[in-house]
Structure formats: C-alpha cells, structure tokens
PDB file of N, CA and C in Angstrom:
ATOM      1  N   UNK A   1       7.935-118.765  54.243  1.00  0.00           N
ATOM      2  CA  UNK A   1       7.739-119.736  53.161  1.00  0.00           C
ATOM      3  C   UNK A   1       8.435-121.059  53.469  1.00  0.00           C
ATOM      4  N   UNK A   2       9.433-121.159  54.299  1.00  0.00           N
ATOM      5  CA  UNK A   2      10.359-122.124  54.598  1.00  0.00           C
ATOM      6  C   UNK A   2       9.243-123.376  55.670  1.00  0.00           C
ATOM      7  N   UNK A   3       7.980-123.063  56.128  1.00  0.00           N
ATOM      8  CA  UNK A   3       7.060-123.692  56.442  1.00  0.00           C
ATOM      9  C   UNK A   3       6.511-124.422  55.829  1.00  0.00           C
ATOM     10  N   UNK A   4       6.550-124.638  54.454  1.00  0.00           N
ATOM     11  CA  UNK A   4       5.970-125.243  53.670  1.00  0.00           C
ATOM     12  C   UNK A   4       7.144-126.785  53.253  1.00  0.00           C
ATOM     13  N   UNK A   5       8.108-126.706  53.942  1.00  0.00           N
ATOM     14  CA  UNK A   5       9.432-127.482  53.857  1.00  0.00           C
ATOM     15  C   UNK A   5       8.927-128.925  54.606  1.00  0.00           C
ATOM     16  N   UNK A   6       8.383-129.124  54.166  1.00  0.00           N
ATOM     17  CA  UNK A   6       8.518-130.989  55.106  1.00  0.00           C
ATOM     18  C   UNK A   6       7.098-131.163  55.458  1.00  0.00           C
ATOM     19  N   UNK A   7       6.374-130.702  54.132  1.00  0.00           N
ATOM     20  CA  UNK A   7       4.616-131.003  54.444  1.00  0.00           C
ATOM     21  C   UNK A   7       4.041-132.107  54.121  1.00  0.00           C
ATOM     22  N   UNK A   8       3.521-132.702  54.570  1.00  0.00           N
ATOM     23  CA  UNK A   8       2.645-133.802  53.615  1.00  0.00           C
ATOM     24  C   UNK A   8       1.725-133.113  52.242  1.00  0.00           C
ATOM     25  N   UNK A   9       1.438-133.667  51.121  1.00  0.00           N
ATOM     26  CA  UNK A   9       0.875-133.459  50.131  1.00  0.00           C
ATOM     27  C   UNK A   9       0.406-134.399  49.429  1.00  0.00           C
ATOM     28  N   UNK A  10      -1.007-133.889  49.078  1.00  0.00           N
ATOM     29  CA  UNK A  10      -1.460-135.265  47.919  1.00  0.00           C
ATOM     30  C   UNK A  10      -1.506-134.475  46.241  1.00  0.00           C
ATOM     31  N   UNK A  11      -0.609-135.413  45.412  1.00  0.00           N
ATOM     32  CA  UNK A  11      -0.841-135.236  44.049  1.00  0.00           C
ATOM     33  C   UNK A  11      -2.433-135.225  43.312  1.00  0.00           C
ATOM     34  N   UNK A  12      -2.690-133.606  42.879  1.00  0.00           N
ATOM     35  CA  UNK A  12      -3.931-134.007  42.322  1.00  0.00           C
ATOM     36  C   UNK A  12      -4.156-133.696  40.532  1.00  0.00           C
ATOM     37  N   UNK A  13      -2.870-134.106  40.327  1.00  0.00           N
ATOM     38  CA  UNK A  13      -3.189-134.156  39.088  1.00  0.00           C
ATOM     39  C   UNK A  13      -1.820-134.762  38.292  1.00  0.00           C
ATOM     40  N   UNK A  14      -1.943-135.322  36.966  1.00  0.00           N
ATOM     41  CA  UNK A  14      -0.591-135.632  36.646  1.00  0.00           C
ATOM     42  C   UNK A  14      -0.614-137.750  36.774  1.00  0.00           C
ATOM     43  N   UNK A  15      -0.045-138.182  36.059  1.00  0.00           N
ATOM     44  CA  UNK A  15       0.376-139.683  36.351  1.00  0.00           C
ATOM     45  C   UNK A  15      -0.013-140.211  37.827  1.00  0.00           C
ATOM     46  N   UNK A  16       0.923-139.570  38.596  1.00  0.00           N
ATOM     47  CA  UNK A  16       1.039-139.705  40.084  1.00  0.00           C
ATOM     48  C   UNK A  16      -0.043-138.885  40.946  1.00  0.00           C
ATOM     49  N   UNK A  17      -0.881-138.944  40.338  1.00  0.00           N
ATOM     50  CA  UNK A  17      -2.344-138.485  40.704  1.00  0.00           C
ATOM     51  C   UNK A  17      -2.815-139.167  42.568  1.00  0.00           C
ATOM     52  N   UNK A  18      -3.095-138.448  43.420  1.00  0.00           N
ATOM     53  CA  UNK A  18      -3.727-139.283  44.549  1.00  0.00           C
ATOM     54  C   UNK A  18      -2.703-139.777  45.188  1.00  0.00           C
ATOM     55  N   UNK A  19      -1.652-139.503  45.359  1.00  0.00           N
ATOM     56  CA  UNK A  19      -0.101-139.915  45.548  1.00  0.00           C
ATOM     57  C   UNK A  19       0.515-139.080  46.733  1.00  0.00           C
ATOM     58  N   UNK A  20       1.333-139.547  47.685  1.00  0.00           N
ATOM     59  CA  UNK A  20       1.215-138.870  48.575  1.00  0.00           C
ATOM     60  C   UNK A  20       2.983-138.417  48.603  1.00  0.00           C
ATOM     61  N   UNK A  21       3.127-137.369  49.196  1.00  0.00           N
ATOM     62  CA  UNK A  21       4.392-136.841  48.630  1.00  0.00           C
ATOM     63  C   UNK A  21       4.901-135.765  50.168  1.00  0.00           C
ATOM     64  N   UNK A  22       6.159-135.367  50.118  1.00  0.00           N
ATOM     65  CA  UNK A  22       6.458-134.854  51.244  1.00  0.00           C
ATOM     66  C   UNK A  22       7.755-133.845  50.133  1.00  0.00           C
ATOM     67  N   UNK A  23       7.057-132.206  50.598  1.00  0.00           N
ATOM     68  CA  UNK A  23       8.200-130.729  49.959  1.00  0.00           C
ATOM     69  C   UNK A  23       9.175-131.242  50.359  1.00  0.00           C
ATOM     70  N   UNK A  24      10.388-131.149  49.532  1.00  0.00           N
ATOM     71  CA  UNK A  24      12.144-131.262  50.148  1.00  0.00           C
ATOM     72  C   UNK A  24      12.232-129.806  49.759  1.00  0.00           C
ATOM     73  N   UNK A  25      11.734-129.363  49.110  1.00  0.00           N
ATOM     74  CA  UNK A  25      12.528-127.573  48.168  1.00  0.00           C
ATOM     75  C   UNK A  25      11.305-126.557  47.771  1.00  0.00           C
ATOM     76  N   UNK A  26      11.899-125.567  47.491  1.00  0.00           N
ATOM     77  CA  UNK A  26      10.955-124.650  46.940  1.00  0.00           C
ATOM     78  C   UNK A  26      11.800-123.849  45.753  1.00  0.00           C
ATOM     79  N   UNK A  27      11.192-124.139  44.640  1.00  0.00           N
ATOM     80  CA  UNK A  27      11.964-123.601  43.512  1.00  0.00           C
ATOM     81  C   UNK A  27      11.578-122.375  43.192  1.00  0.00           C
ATOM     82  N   UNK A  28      10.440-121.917  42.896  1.00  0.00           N
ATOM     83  CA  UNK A  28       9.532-120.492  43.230  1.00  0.00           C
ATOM     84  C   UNK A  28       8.311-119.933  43.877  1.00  0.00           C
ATOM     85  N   UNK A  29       8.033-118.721  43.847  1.00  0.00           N
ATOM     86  CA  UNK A  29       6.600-118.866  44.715  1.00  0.00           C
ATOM     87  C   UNK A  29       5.744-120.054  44.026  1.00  0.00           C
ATOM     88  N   UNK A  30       5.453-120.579  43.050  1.00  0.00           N
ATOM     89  CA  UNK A  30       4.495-121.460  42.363  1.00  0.00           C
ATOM     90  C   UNK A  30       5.040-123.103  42.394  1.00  0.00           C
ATOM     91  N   UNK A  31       6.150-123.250  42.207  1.00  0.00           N
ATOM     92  CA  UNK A  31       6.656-124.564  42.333  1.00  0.00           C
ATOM     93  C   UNK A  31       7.452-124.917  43.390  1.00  0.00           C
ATOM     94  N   UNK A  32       7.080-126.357  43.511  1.00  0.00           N
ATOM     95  CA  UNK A  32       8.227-127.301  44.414  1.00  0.00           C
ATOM     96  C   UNK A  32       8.571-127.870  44.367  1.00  0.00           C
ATOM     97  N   UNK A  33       9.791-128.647  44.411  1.00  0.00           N
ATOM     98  CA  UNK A  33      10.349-130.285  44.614  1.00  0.00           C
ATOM     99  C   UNK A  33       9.396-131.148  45.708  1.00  0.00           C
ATOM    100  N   UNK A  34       9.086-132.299  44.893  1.00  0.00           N
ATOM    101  CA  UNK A  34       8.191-133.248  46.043  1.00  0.00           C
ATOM    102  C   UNK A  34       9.214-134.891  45.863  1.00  0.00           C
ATOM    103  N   UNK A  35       9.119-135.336  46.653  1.00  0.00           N
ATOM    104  CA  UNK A  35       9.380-136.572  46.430  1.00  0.00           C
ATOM    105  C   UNK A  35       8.948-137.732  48.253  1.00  0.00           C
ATOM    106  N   UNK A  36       9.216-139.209  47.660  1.00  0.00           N
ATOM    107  CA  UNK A  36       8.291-140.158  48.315  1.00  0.00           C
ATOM    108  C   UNK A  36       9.447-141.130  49.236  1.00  0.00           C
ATOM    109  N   UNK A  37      10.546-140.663  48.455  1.00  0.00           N
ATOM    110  CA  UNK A  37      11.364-142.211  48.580  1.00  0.00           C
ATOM    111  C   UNK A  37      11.445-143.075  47.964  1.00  0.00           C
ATOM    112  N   UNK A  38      10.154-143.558  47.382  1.00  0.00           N
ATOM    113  CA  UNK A  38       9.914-145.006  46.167  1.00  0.00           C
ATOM    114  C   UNK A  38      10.163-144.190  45.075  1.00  0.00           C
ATOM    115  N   UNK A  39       8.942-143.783  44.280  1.00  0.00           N
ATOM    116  CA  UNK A  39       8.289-143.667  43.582  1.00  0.00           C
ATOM    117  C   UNK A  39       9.428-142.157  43.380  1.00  0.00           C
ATOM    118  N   UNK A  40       9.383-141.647  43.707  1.00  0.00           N
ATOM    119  CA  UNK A  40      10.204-140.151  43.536  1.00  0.00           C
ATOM    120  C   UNK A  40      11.510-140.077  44.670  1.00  0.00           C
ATOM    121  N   UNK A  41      12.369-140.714  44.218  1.00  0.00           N
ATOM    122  CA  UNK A  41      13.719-140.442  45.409  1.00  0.00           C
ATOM    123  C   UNK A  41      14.133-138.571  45.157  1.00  0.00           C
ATOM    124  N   UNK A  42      15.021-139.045  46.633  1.00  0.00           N
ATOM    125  CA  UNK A  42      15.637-138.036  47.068  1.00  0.00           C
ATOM    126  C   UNK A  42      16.404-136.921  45.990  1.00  0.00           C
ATOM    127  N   UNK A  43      17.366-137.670  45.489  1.00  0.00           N
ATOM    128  CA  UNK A  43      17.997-137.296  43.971  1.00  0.00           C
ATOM    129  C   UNK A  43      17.244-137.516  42.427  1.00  0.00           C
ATOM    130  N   UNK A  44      15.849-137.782  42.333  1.00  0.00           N
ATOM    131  CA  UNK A  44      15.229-137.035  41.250  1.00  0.00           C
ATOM    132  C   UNK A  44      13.945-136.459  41.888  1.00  0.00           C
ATOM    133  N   UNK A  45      13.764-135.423  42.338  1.00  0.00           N
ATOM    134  CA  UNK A  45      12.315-135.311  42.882  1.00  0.00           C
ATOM    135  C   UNK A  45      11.450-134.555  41.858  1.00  0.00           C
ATOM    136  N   UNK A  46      10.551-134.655  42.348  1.00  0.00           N
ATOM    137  CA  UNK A  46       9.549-134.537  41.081  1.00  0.00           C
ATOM    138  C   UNK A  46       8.966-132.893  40.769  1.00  0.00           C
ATOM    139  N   UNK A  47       8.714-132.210  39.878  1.00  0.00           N
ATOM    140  CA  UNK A  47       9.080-130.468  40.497  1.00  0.00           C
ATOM    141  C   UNK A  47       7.292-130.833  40.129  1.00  0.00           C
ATOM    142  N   UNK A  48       6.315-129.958  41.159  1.00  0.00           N
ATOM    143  CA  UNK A  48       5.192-129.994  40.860  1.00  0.00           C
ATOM    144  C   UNK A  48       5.016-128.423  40.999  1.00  0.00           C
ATOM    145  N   UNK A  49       3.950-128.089  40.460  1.00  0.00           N
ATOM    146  CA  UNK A  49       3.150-126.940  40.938  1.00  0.00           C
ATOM    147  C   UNK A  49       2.107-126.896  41.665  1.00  0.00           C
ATOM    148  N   UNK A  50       2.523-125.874  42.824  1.00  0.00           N
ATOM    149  CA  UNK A  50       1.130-126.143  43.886  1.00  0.00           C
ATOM    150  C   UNK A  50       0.003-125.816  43.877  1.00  0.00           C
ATOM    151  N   UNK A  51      -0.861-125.367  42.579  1.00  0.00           N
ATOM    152  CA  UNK A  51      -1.936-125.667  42.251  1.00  0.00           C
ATOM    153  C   UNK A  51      -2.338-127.104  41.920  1.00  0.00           C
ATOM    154  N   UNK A  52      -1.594-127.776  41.630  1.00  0.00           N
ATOM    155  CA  UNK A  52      -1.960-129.290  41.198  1.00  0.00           C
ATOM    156  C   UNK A  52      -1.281-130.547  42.963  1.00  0.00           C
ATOM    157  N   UNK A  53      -1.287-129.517  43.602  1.00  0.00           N
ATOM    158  CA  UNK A  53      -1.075-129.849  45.150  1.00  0.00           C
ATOM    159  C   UNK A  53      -1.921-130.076  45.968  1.00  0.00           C
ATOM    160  N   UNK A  54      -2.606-130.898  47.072  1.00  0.00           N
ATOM    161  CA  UNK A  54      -3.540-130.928  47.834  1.00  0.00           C
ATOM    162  C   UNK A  54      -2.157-130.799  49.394  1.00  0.00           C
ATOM    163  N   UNK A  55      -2.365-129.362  49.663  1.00  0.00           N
ATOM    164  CA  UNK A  55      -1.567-129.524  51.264  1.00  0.00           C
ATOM    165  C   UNK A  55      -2.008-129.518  52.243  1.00  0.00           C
ATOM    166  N   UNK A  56      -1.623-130.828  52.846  1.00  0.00           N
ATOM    167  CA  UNK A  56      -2.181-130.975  54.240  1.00  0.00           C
ATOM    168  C   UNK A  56      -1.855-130.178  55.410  1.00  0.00           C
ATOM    169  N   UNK A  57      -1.935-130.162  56.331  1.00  0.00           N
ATOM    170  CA  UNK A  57      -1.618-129.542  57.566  1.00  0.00           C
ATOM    171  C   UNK A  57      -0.380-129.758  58.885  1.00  0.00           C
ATOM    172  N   UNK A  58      -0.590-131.435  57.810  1.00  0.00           N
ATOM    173  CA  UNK A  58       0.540-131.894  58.882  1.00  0.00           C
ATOM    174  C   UNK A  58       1.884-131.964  58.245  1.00  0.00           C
ATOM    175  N   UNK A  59       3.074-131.429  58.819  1.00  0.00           N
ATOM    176  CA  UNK A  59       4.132-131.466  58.643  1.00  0.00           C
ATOM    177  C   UNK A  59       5.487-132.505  59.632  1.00  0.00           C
ATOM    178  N   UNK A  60       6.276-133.042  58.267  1.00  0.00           N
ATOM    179  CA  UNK A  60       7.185-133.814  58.733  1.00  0.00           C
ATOM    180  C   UNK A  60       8.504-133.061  59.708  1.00  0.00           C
ATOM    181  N   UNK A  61       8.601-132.994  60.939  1.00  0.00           N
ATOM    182  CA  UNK A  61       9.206-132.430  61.648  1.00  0.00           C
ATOM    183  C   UNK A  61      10.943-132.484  61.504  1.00  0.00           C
ATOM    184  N   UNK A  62      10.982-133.821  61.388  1.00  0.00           N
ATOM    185  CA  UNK A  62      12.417-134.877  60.778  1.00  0.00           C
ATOM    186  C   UNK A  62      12.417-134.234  59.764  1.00  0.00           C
ATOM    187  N   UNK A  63      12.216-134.390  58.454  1.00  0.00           N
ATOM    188  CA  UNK A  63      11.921-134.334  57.016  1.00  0.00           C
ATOM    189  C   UNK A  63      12.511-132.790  57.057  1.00  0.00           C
ATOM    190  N   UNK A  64      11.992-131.523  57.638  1.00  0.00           N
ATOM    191  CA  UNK A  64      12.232-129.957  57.629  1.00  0.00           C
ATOM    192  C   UNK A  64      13.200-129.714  58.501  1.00  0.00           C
ATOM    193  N   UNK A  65      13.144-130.833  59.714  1.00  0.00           N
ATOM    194  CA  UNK A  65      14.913-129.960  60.052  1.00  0.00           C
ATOM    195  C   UNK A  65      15.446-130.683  59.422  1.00  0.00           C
ATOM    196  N   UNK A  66      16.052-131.856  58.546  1.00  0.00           N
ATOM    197  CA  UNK A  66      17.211-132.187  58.191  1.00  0.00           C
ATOM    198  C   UNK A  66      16.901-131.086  57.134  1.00  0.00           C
ATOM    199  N   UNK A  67      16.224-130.609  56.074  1.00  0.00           N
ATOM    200  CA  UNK A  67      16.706-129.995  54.912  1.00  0.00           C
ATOM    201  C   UNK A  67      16.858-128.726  55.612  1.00  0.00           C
ATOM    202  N   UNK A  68      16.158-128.186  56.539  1.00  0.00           N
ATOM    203  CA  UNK A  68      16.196-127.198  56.854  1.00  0.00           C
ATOM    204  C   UNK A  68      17.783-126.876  57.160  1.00  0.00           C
ATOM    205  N   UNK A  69      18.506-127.713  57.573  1.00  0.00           N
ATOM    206  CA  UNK A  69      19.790-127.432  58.817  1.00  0.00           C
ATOM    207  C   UNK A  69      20.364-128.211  57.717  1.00  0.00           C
ATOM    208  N   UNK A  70      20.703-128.303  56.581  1.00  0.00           N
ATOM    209  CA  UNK A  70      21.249-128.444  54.988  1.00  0.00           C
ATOM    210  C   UNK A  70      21.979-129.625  55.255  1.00  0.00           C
ATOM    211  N   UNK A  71      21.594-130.472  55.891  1.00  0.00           N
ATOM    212  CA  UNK A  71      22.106-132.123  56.092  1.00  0.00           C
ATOM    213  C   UNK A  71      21.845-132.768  54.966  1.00  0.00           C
ATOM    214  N   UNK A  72      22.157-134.262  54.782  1.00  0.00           N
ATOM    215  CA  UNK A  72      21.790-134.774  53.833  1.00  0.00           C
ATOM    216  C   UNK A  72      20.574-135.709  54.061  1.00  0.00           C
ATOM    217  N   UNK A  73      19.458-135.519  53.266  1.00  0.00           N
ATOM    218  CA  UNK A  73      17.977-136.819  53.620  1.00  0.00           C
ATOM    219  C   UNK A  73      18.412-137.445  52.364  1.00  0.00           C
ATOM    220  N   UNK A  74      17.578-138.832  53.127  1.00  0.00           N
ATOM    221  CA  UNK A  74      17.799-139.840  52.652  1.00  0.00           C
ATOM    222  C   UNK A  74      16.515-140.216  51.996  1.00  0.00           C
ATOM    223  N   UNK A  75      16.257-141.190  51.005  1.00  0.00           N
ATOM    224  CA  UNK A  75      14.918-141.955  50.538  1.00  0.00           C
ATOM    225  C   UNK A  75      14.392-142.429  52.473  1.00  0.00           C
ATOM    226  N   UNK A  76      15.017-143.455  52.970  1.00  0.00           N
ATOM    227  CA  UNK A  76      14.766-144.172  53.926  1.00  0.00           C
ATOM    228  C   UNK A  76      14.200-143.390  54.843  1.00  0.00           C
ATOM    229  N   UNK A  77      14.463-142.017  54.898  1.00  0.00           N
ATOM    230  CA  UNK A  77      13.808-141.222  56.057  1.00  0.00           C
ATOM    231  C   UNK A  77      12.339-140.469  55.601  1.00  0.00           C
ATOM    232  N   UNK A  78      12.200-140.637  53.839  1.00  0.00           N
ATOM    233  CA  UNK A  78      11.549-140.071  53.235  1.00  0.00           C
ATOM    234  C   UNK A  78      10.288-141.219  53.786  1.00  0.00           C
ATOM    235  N   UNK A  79      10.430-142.271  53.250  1.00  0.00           N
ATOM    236  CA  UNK A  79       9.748-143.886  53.380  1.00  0.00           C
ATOM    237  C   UNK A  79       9.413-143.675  54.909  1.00  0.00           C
ATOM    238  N   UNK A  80       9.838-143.788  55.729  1.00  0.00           N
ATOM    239  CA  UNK A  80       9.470-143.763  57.321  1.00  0.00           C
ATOM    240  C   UNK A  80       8.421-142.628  57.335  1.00  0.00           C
ATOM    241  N   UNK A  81       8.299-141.301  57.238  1.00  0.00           N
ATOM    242  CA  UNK A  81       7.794-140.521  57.053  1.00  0.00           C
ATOM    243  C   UNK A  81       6.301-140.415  56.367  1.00  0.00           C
ATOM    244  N   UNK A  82       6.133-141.184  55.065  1.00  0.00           N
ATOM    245  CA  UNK A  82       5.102-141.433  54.624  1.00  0.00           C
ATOM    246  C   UNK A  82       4.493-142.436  55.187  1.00  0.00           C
ATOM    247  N   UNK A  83       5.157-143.819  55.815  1.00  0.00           N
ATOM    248  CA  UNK A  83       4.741-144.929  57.075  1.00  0.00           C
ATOM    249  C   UNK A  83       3.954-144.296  57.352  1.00  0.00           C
ATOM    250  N   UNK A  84       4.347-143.183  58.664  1.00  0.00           N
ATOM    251  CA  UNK A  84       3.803-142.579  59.943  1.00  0.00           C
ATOM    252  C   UNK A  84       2.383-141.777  59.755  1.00  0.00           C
ATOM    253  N   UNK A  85       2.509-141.171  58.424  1.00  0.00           N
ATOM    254  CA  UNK A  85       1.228-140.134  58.208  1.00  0.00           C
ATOM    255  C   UNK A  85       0.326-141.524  57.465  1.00  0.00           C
ATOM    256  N   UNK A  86       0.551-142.394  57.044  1.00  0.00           N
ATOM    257  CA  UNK A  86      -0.321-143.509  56.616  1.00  0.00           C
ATOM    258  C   UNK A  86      -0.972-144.128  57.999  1.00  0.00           C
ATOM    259  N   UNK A  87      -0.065-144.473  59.260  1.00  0.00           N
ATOM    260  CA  UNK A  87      -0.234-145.088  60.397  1.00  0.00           C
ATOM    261  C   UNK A  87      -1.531-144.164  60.961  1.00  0.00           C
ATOM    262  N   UNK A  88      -1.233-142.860  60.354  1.00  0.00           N
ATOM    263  CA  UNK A  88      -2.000-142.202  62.032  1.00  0.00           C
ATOM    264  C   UNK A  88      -3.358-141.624  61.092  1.00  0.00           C
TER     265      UNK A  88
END
C-alpha cells in the first residue's frame, strides 16, 4: 500500500475538482492526504477519498522517498514535482 505514497492524482470531484495533487499519507484503506504545495500545503493537506481520485501511474520518486524515509517535505518540493508531471 506504501506504493500509492508519492502518486500523481487528479481531483474528480469536490471544489478542487480537475486539480492535480500528489499522496503525502494514507489515513485508511479508503482515504488519503493529498496536497499541491499552493493550493493544499504540506501542513494542511487535504484528506480525500479515493473514489473521488483519478490515479495516475506515474509516481513522484523524490516526493515517496522523502516521506517514505520520514524526512521532512516541503511545499517547494511539492511545487517542483507538479512542474515536472505538467512539463512532460
């Protein structure tokens, strides 16, 4: 389950609808912490349920080992991260 840690995701439902978001947590089998950097920092992330989740395939490599290896992430690494999957 710890695979699901540093995914890209699009919001499909909710305010932040179409919104693109990257897992920091997993609160239960059904929910997760998402957040962007902007729009959802590091220290309030947004708890969604992953039925109202679109998950992509690609995962933030940076993004899952820092939480993974219980470091501290930052918004700024969050922001770079959403850059890169926008870039490519």
């Amino acid at each position: 389950m710890d695979t699901i840690i540093g995914r890209y995701v699009w919001s499909k439902s909710g305010r932040d609808k179409d919104h693109l978001f990257i897992i920091i947590d997993i609160i239960d089998d059904g929910n997760v912490l998402v957040a962007d950097g902007n729009l959802r920092r590091v220290d309030n992330p947004k708890k969604k349920n992953l039925k109202h989740l679109k998950i992509t395939n690609q995962v933030s490599e940076e993004v899952s080992e820092t939480v993974l290896a219980k470091k501290k992430l930052n918004d700024s690494d969050l922001q770079k991260a959403v850059l890169r999957y926008n870039e490519a």
